[in-house]
N, C-alpha and C. Protein backbone atom coordinates (compact mmCIF):
# COMPACT_ATOMS: atom_id res chain seq x y z
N UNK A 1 -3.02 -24.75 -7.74
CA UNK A 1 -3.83 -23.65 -7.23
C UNK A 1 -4.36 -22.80 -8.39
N UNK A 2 -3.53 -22.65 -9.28
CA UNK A 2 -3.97 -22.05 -10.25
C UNK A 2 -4.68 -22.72 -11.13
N UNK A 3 -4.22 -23.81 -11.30
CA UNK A 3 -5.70 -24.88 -12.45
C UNK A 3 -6.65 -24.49 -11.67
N UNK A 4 -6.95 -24.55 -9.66
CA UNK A 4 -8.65 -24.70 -9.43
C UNK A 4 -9.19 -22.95 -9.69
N UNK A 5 -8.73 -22.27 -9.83
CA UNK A 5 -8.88 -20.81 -9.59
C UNK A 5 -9.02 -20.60 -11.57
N UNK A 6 -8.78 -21.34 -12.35
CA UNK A 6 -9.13 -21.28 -13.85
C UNK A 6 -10.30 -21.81 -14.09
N UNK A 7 -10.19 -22.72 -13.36
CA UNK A 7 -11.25 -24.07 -13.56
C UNK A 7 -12.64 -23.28 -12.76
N UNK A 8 -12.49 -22.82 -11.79
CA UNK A 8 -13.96 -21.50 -11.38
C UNK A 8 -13.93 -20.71 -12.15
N UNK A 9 -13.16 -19.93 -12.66
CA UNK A 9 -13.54 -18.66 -13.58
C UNK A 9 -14.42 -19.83 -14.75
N UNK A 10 -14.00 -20.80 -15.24
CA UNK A 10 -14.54 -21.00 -16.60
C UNK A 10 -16.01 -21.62 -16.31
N UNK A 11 -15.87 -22.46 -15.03
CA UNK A 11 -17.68 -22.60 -14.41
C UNK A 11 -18.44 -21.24 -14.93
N UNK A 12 -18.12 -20.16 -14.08
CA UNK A 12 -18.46 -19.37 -13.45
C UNK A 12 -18.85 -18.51 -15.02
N UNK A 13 -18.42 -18.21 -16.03
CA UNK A 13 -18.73 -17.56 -17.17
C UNK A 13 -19.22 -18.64 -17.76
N UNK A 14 -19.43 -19.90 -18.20
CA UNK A 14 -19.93 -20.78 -18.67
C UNK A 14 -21.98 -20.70 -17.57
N UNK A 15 -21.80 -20.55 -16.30
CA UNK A 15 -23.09 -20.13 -15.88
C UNK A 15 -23.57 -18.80 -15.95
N UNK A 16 -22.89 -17.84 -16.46
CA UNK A 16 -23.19 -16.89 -17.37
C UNK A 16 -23.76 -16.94 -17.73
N UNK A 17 -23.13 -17.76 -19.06
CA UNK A 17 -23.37 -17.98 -20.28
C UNK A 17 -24.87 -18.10 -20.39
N UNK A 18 -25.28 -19.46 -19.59
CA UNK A 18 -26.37 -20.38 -19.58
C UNK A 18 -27.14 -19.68 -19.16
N UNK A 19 -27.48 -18.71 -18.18
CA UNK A 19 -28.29 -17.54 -17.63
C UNK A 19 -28.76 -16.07 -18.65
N UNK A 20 -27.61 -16.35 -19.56
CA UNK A 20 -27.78 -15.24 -20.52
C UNK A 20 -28.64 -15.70 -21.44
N UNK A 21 -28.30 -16.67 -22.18
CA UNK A 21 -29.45 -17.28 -23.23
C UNK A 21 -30.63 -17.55 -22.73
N UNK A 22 -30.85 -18.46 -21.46
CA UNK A 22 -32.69 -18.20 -20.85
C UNK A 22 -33.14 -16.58 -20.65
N UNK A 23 -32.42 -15.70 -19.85
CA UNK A 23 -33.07 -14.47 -20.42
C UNK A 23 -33.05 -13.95 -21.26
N UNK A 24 -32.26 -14.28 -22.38
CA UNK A 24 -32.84 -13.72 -23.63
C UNK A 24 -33.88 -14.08 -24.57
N UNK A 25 -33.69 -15.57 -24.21
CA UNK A 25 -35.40 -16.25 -25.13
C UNK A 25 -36.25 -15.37 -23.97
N UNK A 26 -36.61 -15.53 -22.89
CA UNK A 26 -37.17 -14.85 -22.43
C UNK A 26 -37.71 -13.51 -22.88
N UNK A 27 -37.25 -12.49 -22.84
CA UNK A 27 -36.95 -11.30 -23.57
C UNK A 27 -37.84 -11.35 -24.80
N UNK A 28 -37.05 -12.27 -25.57
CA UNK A 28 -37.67 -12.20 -27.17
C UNK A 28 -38.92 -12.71 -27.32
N UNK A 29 -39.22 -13.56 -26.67
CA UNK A 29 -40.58 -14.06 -26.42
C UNK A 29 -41.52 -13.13 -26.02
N UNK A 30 -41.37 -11.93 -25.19
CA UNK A 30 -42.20 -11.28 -24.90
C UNK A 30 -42.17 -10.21 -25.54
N UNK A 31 -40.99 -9.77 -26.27
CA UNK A 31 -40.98 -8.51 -27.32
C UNK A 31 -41.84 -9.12 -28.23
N UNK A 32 -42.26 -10.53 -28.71
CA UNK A 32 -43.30 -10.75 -30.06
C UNK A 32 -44.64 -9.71 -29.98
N UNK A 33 -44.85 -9.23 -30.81
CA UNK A 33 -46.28 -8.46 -31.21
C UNK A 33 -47.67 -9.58 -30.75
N UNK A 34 -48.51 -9.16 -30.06
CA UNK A 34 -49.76 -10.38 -29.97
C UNK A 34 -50.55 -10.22 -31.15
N UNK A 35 -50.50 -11.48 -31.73
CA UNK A 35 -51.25 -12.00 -32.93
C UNK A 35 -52.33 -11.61 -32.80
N UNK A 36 -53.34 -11.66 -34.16
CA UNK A 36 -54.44 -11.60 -34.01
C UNK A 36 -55.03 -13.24 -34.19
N UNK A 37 -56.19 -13.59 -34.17
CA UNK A 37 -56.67 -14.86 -33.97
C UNK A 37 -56.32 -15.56 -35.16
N UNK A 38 -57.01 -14.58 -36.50
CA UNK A 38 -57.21 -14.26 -37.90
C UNK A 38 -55.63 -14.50 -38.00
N UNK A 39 -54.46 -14.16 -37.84
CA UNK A 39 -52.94 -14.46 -37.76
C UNK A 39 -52.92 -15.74 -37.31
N UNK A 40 -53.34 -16.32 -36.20
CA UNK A 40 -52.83 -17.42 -35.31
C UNK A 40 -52.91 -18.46 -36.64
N UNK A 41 -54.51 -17.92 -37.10
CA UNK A 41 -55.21 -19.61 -37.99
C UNK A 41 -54.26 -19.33 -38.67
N UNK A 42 -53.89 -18.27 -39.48
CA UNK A 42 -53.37 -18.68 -40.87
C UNK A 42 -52.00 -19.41 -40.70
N UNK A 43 -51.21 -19.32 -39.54
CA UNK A 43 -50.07 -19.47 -39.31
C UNK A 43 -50.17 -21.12 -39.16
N UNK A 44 -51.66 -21.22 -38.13
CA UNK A 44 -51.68 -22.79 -37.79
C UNK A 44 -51.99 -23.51 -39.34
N UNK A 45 -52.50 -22.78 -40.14
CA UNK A 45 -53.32 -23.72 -41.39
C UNK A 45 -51.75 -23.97 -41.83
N UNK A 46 -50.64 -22.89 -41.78
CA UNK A 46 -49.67 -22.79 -42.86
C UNK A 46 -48.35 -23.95 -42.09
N UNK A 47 -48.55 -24.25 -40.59
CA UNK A 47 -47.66 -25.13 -40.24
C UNK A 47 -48.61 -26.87 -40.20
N UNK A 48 -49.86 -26.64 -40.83
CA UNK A 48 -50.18 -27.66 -40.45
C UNK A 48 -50.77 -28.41 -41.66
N UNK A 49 -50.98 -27.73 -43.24
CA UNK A 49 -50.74 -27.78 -44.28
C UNK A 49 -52.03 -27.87 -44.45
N UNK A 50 -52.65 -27.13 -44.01
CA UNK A 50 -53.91 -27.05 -44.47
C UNK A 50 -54.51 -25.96 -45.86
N UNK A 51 -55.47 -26.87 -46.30
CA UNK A 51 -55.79 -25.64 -47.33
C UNK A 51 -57.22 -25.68 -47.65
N UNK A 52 -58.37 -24.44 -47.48
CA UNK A 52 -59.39 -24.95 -48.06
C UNK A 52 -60.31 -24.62 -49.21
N UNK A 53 -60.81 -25.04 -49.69
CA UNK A 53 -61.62 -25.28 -50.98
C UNK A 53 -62.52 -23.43 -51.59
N UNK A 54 -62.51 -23.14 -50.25
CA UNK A 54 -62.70 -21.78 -50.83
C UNK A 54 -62.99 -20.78 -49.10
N UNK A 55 -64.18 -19.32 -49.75
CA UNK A 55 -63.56 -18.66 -48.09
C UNK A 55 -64.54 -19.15 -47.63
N UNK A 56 -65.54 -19.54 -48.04
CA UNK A 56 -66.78 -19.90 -47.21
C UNK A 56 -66.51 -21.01 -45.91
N UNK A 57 -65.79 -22.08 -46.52
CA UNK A 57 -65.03 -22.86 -45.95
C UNK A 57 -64.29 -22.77 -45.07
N UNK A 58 -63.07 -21.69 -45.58
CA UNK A 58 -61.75 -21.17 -44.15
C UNK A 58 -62.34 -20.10 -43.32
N UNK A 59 -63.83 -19.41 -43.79
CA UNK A 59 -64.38 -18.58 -42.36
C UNK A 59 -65.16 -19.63 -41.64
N UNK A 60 -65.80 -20.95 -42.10
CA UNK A 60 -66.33 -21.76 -40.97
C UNK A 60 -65.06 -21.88 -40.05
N UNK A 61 -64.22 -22.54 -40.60
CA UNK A 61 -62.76 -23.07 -40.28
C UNK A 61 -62.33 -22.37 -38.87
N UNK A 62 -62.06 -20.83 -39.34
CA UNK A 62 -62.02 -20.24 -38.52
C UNK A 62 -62.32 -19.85 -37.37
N UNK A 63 -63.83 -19.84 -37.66
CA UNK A 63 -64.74 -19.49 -36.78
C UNK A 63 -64.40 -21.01 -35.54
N UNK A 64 -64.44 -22.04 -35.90
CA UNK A 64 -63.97 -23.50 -35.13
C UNK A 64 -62.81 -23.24 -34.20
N UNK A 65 -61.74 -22.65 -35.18
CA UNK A 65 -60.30 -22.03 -34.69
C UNK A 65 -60.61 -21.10 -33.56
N UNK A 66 -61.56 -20.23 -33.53
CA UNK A 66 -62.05 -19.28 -32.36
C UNK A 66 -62.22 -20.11 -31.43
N UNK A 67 -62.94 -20.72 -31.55
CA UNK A 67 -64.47 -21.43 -30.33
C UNK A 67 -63.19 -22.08 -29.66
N UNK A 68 -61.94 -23.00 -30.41
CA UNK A 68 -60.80 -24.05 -29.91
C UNK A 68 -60.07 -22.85 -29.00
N UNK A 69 -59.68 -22.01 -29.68
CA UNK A 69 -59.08 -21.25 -28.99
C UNK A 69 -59.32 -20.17 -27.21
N UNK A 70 -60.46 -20.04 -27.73
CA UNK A 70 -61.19 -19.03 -26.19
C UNK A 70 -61.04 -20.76 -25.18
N UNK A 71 -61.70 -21.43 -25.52
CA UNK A 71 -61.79 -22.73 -24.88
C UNK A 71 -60.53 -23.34 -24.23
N UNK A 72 -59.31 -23.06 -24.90
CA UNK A 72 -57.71 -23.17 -24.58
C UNK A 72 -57.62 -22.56 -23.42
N UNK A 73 -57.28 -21.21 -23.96
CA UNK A 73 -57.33 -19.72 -23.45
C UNK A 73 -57.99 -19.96 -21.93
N UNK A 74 -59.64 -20.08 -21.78
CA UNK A 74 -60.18 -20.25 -20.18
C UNK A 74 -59.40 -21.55 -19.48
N UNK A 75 -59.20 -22.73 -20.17
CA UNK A 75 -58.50 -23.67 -19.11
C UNK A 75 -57.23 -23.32 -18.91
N UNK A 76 -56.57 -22.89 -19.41
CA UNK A 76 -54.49 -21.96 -19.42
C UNK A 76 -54.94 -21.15 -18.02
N UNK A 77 -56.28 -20.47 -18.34
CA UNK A 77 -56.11 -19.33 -16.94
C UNK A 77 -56.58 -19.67 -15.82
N UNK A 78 -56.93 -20.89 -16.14
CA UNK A 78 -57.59 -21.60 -14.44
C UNK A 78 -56.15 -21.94 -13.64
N UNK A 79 -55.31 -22.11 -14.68
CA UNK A 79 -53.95 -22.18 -12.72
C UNK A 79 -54.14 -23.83 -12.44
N UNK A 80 -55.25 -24.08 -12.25
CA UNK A 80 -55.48 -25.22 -11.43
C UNK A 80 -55.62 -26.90 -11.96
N UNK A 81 -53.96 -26.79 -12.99
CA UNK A 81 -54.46 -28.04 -13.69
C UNK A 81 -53.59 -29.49 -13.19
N UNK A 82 -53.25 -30.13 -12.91
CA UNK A 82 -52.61 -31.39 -11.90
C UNK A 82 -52.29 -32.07 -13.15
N UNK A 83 -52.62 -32.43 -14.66
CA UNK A 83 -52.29 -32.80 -15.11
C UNK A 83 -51.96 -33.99 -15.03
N UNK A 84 -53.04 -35.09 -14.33
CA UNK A 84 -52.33 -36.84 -13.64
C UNK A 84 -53.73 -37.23 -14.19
């Protein structure tokens, strides 16, 4: 009787547990500051090892990085994607 009455308590804080860490990524995810676009690229150039030849270059770049991005951005907010 007493093992099943241990054996729930340790479920039972172990689903705690597991409830505590999804709301906390949660949480932290939404405490992040919103980037600016000008942030996003540099972050994407810097995980994606990009580098370019000068600024003339990384403001076209950029400017590409915009156009990709708003373009993201309107299909994310359509809701309506089935994905098949």
């Amino acid at each position: 009787m007493a093992l099943k009455i241990d054996l729930m308590i340790s479920n039972i804080l172990i689903l705690l547990f597991v409830v505590g860490i999804f709301n906390s990524q949660d949480a932290i995810a939404r405490g992040q500051p919103k980037l600016s676009v000008s942030e996003r690229h540099e972050q994407w150039m810097a995980r994606h090892g990009r580098i370019y030849k000068d600024e003339a270059e990384k403001g076209k770049r950029l400017m590409i990085f915009k156009e990709n991005l708003k373009f993201i951005e309107s299909i994310n907010k359509g809701g309506n994607l089935s994905y098949k």
